[in-house]
Every structure is written in C-alpha cells, then in structure tokens.
Protein backbone atom coordinates (compact mmCIF):
# COMPACT_ATOMS: atom_id res chain seq x y z
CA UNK A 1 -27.64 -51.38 -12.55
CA UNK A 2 -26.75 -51.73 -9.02
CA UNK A 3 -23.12 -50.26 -9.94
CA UNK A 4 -24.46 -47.19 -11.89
CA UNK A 5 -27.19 -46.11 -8.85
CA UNK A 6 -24.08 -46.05 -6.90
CA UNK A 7 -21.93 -44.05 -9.23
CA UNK A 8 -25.25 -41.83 -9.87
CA UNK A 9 -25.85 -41.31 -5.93
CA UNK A 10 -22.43 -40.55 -5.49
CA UNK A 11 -22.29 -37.96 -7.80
CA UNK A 12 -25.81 -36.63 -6.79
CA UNK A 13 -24.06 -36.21 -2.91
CA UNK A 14 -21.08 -34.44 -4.82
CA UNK A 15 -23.30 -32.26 -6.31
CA UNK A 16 -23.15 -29.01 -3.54
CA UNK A 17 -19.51 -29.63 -2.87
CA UNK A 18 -18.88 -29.89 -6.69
CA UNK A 19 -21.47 -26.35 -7.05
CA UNK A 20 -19.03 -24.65 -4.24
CA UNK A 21 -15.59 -25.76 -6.12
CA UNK A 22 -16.99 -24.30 -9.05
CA UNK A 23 -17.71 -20.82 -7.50
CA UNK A 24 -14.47 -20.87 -5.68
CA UNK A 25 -12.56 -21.27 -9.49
CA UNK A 26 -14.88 -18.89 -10.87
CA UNK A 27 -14.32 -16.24 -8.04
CA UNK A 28 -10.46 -16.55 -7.86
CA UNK A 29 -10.55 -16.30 -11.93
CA UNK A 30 -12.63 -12.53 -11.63
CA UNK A 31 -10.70 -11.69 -8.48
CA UNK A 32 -7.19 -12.59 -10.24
CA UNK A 33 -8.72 -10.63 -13.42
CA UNK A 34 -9.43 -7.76 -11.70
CA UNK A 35 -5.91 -7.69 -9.36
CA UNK A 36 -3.24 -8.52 -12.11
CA UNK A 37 -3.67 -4.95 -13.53
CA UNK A 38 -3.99 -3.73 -9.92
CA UNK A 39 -0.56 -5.67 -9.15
CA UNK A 40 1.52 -4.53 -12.41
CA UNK A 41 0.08 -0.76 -11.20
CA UNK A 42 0.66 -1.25 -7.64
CA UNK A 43 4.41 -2.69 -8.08
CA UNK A 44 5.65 -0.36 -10.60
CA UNK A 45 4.63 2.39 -8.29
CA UNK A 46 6.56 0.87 -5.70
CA UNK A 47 9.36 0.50 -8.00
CA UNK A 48 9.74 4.09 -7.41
CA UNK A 49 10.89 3.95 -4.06
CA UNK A 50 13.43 0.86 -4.94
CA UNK A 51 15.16 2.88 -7.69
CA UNK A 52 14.87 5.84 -5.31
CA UNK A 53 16.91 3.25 -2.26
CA UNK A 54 18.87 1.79 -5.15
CA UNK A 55 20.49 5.26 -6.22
CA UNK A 56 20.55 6.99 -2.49
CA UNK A 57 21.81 3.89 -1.42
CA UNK A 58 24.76 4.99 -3.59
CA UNK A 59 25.42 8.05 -1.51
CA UNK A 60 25.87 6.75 2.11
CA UNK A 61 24.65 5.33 5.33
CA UNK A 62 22.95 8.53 6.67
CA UNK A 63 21.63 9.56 3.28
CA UNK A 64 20.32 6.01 2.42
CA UNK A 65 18.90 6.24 6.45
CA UNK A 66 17.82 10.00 5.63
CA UNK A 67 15.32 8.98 2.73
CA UNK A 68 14.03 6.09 5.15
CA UNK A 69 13.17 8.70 7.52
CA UNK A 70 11.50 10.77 4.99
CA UNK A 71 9.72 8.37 3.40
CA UNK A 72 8.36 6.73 6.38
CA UNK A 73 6.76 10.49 7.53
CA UNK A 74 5.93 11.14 4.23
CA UNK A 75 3.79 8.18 4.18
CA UNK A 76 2.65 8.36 7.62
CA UNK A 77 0.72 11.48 7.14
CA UNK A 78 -0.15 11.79 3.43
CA UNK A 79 -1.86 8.06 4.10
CA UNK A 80 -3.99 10.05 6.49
CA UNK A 81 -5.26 12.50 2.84
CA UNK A 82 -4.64 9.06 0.80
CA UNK A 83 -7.08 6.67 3.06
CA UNK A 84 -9.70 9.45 3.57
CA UNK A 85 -10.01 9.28 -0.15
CA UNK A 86 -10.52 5.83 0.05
CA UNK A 87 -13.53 6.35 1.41
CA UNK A 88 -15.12 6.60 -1.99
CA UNK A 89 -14.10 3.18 -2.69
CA UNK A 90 -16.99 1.25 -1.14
CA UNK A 91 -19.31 4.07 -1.94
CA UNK A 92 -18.25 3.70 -5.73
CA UNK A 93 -18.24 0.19 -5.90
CA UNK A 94 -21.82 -0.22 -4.45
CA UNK A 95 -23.54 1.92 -6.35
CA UNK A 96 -21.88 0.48 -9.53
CA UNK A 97 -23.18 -2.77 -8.63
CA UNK A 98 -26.53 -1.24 -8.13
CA UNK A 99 -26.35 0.01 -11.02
CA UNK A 100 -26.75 3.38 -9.94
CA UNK A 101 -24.87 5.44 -12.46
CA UNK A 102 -25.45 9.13 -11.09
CA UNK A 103 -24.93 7.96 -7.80
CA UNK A 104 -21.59 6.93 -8.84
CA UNK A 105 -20.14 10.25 -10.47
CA UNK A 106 -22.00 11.86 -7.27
CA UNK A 107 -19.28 10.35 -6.15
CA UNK A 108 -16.36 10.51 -8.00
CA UNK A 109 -16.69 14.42 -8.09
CA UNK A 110 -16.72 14.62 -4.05
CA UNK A 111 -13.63 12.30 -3.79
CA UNK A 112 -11.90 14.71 -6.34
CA UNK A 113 -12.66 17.61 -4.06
CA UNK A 114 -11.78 15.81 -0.78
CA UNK A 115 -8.21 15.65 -2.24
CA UNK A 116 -7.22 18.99 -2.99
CA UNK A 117 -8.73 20.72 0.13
CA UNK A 118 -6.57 17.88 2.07
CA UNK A 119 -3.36 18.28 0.44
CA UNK A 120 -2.17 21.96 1.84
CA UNK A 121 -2.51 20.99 5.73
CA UNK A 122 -1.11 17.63 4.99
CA UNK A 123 2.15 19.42 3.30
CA UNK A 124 2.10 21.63 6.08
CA UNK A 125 2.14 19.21 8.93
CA UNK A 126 4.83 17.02 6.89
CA UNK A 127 7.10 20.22 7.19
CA UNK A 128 6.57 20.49 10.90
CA UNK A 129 7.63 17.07 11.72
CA UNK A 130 10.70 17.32 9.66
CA UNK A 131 12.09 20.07 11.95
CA UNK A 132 11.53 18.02 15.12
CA UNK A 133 13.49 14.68 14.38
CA UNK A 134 16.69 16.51 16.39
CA UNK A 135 14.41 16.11 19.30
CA UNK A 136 13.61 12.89 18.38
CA UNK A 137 16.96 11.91 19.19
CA UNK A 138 17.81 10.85 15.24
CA UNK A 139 21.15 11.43 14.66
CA UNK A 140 21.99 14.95 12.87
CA UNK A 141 23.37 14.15 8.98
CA UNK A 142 20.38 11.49 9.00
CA UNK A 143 18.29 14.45 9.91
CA UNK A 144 19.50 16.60 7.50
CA UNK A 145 19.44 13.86 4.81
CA UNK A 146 15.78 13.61 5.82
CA UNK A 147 14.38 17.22 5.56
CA UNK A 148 16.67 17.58 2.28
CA UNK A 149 15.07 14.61 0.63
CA UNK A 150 11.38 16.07 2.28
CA UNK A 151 11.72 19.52 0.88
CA UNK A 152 11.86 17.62 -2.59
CA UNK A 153 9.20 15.34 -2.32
CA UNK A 154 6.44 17.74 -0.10
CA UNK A 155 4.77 18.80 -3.95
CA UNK A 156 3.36 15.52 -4.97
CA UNK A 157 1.18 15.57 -2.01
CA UNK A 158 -1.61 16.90 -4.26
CA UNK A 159 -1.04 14.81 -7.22
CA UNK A 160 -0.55 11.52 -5.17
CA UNK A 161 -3.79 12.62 -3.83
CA UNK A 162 -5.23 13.16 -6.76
CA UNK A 163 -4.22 9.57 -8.97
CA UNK A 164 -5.53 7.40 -5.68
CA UNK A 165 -9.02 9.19 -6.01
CA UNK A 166 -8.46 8.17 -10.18
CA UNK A 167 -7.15 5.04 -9.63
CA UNK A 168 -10.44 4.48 -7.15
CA UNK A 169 -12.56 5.82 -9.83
CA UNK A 170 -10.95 3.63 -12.80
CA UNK A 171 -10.54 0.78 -10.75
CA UNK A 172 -14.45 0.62 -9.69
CA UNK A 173 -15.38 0.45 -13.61
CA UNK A 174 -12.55 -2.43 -14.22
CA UNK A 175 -10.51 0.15 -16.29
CA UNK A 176 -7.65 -0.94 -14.94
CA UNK A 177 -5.62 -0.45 -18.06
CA UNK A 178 -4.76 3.15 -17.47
CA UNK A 179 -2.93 2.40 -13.96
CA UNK A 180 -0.35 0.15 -15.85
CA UNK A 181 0.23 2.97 -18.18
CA UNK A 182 1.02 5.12 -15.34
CA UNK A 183 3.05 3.43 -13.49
CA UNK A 184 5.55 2.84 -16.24
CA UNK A 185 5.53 6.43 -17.24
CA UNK A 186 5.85 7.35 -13.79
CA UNK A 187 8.60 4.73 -13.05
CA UNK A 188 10.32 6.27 -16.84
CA UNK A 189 10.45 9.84 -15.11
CA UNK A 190 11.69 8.66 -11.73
CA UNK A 191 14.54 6.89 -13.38
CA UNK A 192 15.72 9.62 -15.13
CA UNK A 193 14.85 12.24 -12.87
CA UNK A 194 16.95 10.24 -10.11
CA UNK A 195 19.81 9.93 -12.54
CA UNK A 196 19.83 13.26 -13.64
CA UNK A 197 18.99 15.49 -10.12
CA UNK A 198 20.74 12.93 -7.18
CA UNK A 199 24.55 13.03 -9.43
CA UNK A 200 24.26 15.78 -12.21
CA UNK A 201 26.94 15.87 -15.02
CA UNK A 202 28.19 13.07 -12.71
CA UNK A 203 25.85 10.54 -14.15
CA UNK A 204 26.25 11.94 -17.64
CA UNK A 205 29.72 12.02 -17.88
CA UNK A 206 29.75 8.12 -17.12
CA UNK A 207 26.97 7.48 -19.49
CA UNK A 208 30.07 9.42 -22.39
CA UNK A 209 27.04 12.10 -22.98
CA UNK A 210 28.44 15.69 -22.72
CA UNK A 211 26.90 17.66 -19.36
CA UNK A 212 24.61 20.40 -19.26
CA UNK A 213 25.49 21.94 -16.18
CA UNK A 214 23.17 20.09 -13.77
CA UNK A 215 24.53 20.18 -9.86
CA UNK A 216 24.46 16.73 -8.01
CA UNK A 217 21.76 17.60 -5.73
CA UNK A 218 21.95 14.02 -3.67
CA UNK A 219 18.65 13.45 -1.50
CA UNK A 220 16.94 16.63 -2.85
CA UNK A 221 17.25 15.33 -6.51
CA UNK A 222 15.75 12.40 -5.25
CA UNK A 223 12.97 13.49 -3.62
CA UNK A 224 12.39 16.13 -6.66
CA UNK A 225 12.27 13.52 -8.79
CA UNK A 226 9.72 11.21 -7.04
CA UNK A 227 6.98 14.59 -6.62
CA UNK A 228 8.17 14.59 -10.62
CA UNK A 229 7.18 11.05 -11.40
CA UNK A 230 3.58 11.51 -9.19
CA UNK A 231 2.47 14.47 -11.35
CA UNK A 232 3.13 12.32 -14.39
CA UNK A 233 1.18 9.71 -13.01
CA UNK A 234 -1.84 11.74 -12.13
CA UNK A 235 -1.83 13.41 -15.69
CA UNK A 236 -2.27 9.90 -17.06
CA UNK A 237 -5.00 8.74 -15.44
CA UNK A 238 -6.46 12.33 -16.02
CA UNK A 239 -6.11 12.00 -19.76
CA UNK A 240 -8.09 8.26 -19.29
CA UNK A 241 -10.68 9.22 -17.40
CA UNK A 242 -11.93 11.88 -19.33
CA UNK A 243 -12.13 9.14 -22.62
CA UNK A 244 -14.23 7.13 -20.53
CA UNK A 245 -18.21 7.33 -21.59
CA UNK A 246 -20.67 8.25 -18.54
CA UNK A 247 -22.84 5.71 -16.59
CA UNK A 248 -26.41 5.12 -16.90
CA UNK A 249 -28.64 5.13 -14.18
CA UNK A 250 -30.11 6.74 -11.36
CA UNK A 251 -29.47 6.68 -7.57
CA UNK A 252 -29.04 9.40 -4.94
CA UNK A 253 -26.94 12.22 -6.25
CA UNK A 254 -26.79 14.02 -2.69
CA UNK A 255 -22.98 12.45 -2.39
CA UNK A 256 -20.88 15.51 -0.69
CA UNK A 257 -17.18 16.07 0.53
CA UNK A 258 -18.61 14.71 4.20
CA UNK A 259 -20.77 11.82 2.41
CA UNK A 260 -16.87 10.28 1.54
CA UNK A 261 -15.36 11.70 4.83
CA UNK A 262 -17.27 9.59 6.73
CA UNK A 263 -16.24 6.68 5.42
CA UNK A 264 -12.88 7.10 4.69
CA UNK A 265 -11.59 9.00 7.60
CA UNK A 266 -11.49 6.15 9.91
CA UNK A 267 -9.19 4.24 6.70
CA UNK A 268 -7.09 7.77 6.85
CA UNK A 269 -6.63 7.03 10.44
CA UNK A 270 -6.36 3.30 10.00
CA UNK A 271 -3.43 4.02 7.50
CA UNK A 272 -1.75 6.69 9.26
CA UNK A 273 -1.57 4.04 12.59
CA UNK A 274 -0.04 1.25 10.81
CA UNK A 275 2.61 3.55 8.85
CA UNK A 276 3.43 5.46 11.63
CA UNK A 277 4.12 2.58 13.42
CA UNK A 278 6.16 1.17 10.45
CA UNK A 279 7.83 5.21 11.08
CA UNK A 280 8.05 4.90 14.52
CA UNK A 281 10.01 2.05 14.06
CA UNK A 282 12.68 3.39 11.42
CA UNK A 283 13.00 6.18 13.76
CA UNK A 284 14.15 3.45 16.20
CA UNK A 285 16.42 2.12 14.03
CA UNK A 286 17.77 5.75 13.53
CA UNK A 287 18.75 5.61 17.08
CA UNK A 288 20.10 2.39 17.38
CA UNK A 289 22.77 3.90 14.41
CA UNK A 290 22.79 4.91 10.82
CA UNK A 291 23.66 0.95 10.16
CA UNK A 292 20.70 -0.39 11.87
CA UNK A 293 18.20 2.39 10.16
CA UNK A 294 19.99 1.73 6.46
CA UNK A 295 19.37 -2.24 6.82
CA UNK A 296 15.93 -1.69 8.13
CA UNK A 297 15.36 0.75 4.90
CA UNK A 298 16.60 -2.00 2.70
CA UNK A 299 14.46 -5.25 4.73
CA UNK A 300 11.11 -2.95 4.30
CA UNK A 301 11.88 -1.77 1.01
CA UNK A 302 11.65 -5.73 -0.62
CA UNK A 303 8.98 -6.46 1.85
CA UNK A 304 7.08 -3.23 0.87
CA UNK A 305 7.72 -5.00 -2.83
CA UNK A 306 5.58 -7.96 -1.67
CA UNK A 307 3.31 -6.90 0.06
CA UNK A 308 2.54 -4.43 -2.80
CA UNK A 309 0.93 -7.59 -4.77
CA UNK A 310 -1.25 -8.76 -1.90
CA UNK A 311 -2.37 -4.61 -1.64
CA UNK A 312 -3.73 -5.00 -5.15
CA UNK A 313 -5.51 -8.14 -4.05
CA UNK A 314 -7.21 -6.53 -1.33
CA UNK A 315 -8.17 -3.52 -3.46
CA UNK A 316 -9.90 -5.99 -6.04
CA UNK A 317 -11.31 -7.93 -3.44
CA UNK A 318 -12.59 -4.24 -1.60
CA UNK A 319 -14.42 -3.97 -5.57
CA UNK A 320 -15.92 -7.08 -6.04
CA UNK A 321 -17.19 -7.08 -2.08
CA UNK A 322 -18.89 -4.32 -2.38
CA UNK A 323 -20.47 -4.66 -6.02
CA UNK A 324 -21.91 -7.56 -4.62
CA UNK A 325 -22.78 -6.11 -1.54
CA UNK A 326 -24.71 -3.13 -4.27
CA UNK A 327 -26.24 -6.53 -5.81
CA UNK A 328 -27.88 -7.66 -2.64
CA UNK A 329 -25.75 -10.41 -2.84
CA UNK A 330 -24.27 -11.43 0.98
CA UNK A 331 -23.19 -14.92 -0.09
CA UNK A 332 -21.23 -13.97 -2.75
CA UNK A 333 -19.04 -11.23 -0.72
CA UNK A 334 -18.45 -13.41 1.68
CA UNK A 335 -16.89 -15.73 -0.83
CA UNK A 336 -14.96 -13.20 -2.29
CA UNK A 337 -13.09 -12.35 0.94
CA UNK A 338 -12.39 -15.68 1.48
CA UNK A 339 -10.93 -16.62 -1.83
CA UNK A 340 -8.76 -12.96 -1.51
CA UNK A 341 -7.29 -14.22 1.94
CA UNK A 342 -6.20 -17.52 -0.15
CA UNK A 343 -4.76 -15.90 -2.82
CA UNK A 344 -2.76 -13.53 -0.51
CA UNK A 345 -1.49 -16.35 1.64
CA UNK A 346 -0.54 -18.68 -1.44
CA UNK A 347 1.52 -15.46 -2.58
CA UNK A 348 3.19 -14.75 0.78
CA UNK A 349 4.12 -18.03 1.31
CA UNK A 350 6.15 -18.03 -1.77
CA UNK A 351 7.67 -14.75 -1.58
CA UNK A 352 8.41 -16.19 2.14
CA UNK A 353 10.80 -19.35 0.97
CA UNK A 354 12.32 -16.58 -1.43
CA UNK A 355 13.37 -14.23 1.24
CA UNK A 356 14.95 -17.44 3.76
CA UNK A 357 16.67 -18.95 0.69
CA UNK A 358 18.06 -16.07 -1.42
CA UNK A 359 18.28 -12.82 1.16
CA UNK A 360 21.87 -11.84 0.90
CA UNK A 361 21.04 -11.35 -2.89
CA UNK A 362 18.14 -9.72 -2.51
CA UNK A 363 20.03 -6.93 -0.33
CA UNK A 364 22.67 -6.52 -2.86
CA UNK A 365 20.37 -5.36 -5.71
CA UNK A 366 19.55 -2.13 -3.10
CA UNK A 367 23.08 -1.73 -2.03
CA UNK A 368 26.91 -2.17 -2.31
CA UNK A 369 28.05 -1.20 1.45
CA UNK A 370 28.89 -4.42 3.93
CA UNK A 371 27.87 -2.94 7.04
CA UNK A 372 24.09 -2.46 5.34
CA UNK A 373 24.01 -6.01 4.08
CA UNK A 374 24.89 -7.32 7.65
CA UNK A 375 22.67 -5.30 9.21
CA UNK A 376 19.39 -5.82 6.47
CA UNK A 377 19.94 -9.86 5.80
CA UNK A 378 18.82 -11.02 9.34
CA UNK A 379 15.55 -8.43 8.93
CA UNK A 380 14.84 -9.99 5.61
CA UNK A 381 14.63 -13.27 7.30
CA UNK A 382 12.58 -12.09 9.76
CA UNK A 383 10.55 -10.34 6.89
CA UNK A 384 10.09 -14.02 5.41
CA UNK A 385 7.10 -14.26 8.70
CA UNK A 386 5.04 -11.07 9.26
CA UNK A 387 5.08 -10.46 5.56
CA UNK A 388 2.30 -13.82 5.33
CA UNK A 389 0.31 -12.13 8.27
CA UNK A 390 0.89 -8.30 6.41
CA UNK A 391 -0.64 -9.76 3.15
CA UNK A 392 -3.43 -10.98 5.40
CA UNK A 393 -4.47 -7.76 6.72
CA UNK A 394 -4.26 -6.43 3.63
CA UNK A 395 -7.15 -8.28 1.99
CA UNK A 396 -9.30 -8.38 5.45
CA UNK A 397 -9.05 -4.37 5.52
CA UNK A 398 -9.95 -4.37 2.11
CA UNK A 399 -12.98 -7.10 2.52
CA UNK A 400 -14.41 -4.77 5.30
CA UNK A 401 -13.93 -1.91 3.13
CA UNK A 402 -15.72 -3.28 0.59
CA UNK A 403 -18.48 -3.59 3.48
CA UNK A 404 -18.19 -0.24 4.70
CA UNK A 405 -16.65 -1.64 7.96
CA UNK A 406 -14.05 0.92 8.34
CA UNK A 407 -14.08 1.90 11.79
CA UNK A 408 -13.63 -1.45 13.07
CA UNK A 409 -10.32 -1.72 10.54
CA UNK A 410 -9.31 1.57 12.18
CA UNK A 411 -9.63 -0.08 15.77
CA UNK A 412 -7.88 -3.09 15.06
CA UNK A 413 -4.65 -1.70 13.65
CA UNK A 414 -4.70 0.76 16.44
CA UNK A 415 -5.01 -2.22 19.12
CA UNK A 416 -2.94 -4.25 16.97
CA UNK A 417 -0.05 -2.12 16.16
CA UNK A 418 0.01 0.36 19.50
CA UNK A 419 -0.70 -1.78 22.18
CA UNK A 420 0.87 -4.57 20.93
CA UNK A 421 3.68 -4.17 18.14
CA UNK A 422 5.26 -1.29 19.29
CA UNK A 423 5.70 -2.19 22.68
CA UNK A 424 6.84 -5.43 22.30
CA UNK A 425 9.42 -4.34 20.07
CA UNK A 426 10.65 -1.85 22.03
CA UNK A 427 10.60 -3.94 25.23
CA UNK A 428 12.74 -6.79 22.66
CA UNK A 429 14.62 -3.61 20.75
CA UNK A 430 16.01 -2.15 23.99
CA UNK A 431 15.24 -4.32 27.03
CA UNK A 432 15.98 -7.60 25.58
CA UNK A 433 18.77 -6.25 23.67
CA UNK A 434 17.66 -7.33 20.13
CA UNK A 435 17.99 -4.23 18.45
CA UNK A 436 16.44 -3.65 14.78
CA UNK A 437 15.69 -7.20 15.14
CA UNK A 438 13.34 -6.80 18.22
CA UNK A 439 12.15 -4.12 16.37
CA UNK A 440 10.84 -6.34 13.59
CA UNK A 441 9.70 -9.18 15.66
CA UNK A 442 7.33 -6.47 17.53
CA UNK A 443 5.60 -5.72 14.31
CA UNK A 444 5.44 -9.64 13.21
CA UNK A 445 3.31 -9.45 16.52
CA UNK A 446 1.21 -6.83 15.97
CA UNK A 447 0.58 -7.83 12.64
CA UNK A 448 -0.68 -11.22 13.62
CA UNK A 449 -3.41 -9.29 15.85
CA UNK A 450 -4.36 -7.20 13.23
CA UNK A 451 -5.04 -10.19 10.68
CA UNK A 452 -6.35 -12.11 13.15
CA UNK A 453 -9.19 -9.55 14.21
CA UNK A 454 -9.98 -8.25 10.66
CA UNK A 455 -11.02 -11.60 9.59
CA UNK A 456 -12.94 -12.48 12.70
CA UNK A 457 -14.78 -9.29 11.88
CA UNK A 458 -15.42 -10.22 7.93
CA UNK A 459 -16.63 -13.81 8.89
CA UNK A 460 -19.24 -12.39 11.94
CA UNK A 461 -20.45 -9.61 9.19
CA UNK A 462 -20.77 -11.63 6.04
CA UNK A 463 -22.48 -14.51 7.98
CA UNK A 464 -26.17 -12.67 7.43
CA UNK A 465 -27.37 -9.73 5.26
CA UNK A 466 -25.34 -6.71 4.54
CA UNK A 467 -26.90 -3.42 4.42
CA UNK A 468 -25.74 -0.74 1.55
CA UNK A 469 -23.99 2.50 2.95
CA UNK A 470 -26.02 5.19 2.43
C-alpha cells in the first residue's frame, strides 16, 4: 500500500508537467500541420530563383553576378508592397479566430486593393535604382547584366503582389492546398520559360527538337520568365479562392486600404531593411569583383533555400498566434511562439551540419565555374551559423505579427541590421581585409541582434493579456 501511495503521489506531482508535455506535442502537431503545406509552397517558390542561378550561372561571372544584383533590388523594394500586404495577416487571422466572418472578407477585399495601387510606384522606383548602380561603383557588364535581367522581371510586381495577399487569405482559413499547386505550376513555367528565353533554339537543338526561331535572350529571358511563372501563380490561387464558400459571422466591416496599412507598413519597412541589407551587401561583393559577388549569389541562394522552411514556420506560427490571440486565449499564443522557435532551431541545426559537411557539393549543383566554387564554399560555411539565428528571426517576426507587434519588428531589424551588421561587415569586409567573408560574418552579427530582441519582445508581451487589433 505504502509502494502504490508513492507511485500514486508521484504521478499526482507529474501531473502539470505531464499536462504541459502534452500541449507542447499537441501544439507542434497543429503548428507542423499547418507549415508543411506552407514549406512545400514556400520552397518551390524559391526553387524559382535556384533554377533561375542554375541556368544564368551557365552564362558567366558577371551575368550570374548581374541577376544577384537584380534580384537583391528586386526584393528589396517589392518586400516594401509585399510586407505592407502582410499587414492583413494578423488582422485576418484574429478575426477568424473570433469568429468574425464579415470582418474577415472586410479584410481580404482591402488587402486586394492595397496591392494593385502599390505595384506601379514600386515598378517605378525598381527602374530608377537600376540606372544608378554605375554610381554605385558595380562594375559595368554586371550592371548591364542587372538592368537586362530587371527589365524582364519589373511585370510580376503586380502579380507577386497579388498571390502574397491570396496566399494570406488561403493561408488564414488552413487552405493551404492551393499554394502547393502553385508553386509547382509556377516552378513548371519557370523551367521552361528559362530554357526556352535565356538559350533559344540553343536549348532545343540539344534537346534533338527542331527550333522555332526563338533568340537566346540570356538575363532578359530569365527575368521574363520568372514575371511569367508569378502570373501563373497568382491565377492559381485566383481560381481557388473563388471555390472557397463564404464565412459566417459578424464583426466590424469598416476594414479599409489604411485599416491594413497600418499594420503592415512597418513589416513593408521591416522587410525592405533586412533585404536591403542582404542588397547592400551583394552590392559589396560586386565591388570586391564579379568572383566575390557570383559566390556570394550562390552561398545566399542555398541559404535562402533554408531559411525558406523556417519562413513557412513563422507564417503558421503568425496564424495560429493570432487566432488565439482572436480566442482570448494569451496562454496559448505564447506557447505557440515558443514551440515555432523550437521547430525552427531543430531545422537549422540540421541544415547547419549539412552545409559544414557537404558544401563543395552543394555549390556545384548552382554552378560549373572554379573561381565561383572557391569563392561561394567558405560563405556556405559561414552560412552553416547565421542561418540558425535567420530561422530565429523568422518565427519571432512572425510571433509578433501574429500579435500585431509590428513596429517593434520594424525597429529591431533596423537596429539589428544597420547599426550593427552592416557596419561590422564593412569594417571586417574592407578594414580587416576579409572580403565577402567579412561581409557575411557582419550579417551573422546582426542577425543574432535581431533574434535576440524579437524574442525578448514576444516573451515580455505574451507574459499577460493581449489585446485584439482593432
């Protein structure tokens, strides 16, 4: 008797610890649920820009460099149209778990209008900067690589637009489906719209098909081909979204264009800050040599890869944050962001030992050209470290959107990237004589910051009540 009171009052103490383990399983099982559409739609888009590195890659040093350039200023602004759409996100999320169903397409329609009346001054400035990277010092066939692969891609501002404020929609309702789709048709077009507009009859003619007259357009083919690839992608999560039955419910309906601005403006800003750093420092590389800015493009190409998974992760963690924070439910957020910072750091950590083990391999799927492999295996290495701190950040910005948080995400990557990354890589770049490899140590630094502050931000606001956005 004495024996079982002791088993019984040891399992009575076990009881809360045994309650939490069960919450934490059940938590990582919905937020896994949720992400591993999320990640197959997330990777497969940014399997776009690896064929697109894998086929320019092909080409050359400055037009491999050229499309690094053009994709980094690409990014850097349209994020600016991509993370003010965002800004629905948290709104969408909150009033599905309030179940506030007019609220909620309230929603969705200003999101769809914030898009287009973003995407003209966004082209517009994209085409400005092109002109100026003479003055920027980058070296002049990498420049004209980059405004040649830019005057392609500048169209699918609008529809990239456009499938982010879908996906936001589609994600929020756990119709996740649709995104896979996508991504694979998109990823079908961009492979054969690379093949076909970067080498013309070229590519044919090896293939034994008979040609049809197409000119090998190099860096404009490619860029034509990814604004190709986005439209297709935003037509199929068109066509789901309209099979997709209304929600029930009530809520406020007075949801406009400055209802989503507000809240995803300081994401916009947030995201321009930390890819325009990411830009800033290809542009670096640029000057350092066509070499250094073509290994760079290949090291943040299979990082991008990774970190792609641990984006998802934050975006279903963002979801499930703020449904519970629509359910009145502080505890359970907080839970949630904790259990997404595991999963991303169990995911980096792996990816990590792949990168230090395998890199020289890794390189070679991206490109054939020695100097580019010497220059991109030591950044891949290096790669193997921030990437574990990247994934981080991911899932803390996405835990504070989730919150509505996102002006403190916007100061932290500012603080994080500007007045730390950037200048200690340039002062290890240039003063210390590192070169792209004080580049990438700067941003391992200021992505440590970033992390570091996002969380300590998540924890302080999920300790007591969270109040809705209105």
């Amino acid at each position: 008797m004495q024996r079982i009171d002791g088993q019984l009052a040891v399992s009575v103490a076990a009881l809360p610890r045994l309650a939490w383990a069960t919450r934490v399983r059940t938590e990582t099982r919905a937020l896994l649920t949720l992400a591993g559409p999320l990640i197959l739609g997330f990777v497969g888009n940014q399997l776009l820009g690896l064929v697109d590195t894998a086929m320019v890659g092909r080409l050359g040093s400055a037009e491999l460099a050229g499309t690094a350039v053009g994709n980094g200023l690409y990014f850097a602004i349209s994020c600016v149209g991509l993370g003010t759409v965002l800004g629905a996100d948290p709104l969408l999320s909150q009033a599905l778990g309030a179940g506030e169903g007019a609220r909620f397409h309230a929603v969705q329609r200003a999101s769809f209008r914030l898009a287009v009346w973003m995407a003209v001054p966004l082209m517009f400035l994209i085409a400005i900067l092109m002109q100026l990277l003479p003055a920027l010092g980058v070296e002049s066939a990498t420049a004209h690589a980059t405004g040649r692969f830019l005057l392609g891609r500048l169209p699918s501002v609008l529809p990239f637009l456009l499938f982010n404020a879908l996906r936001g929609v589609l994600q929020a309702r756990s119709a996740t489906r649709p995104i896979v789709i996508a991504s694979a048709v998109g990823n079908l077009v961009n492979i054969v719209g690379n093949t076909l507009l970067i080498f013309g009859d070229g590519a044919l003619i090896q293939m034994h098909l008979p040609g049809l007259g197409l000119p090998a357009l190099g860096v404009l083919g490619s860029g034509l081909a990814s604004t190709l690839a986005q439209t297709a992608m935003f037509l199929v999560l068109l066509a789901s979204l309209r099979r997709l039955d209304p929600l029930g419910g009530g809520g406020d309906r007075r949801v406009t264009v400055r209802s989503v601005l507000r809240v995803g403006f300081p994401i916009g800003l947030t995201l321009m800050a930390e890819v325009g750093a990411f830009a800033a420092v290809g542009v670096l590389a640029a000057r350092i040599g066509p070499h250094a800015a073509a290994g760079h493009q290949v090291a943040i190409t299979l990082a991008s890869t990774t970190f792609i998974v641990t984006l998802a992760i934050g975006a279903a963690t963002s979801v499930r944050v703020g449904q519970a924070v629509g359910r009145g439910d502080s505890e359970a957020a907080r839970l949630t962001g904790f259990v997404g910072l595991g999963a991303s750091t169990v995911f980096m950590s792996f990816t990590a030992a792949l990168f230090l083990s395998v890199a020289p391999f890794l390189a070679g799927l991206l490109t054939d050209r020695p100097e580019v492999l010497a220059a991109s295996v030591p950044l891949i290495h290096i790669a193997a470290v921030f990437q574990i701190f990247d994934g981080a950040q991911a899932v803390g910005s996405g835990a504070l959107r989730g919150i509505g948080d996102t002006r403190f995400i916007q100061t932290a990557n500012l603080f994080g990237y500007y007045a730390v990354g950037l200048p200690v890589a340039i002062v290890l770049a240039f003063g210390a004589n590192q070169a792209e490899r004080g580049l990438w140590w700067g941003l391992t630094a200021g992505l440590v910051v970033v992390a570091a502050l996002l969380f300590a931000r998540f924890s302080a606001r999920s300790r007591g009540a969270i109040a809705r956005l209105e």
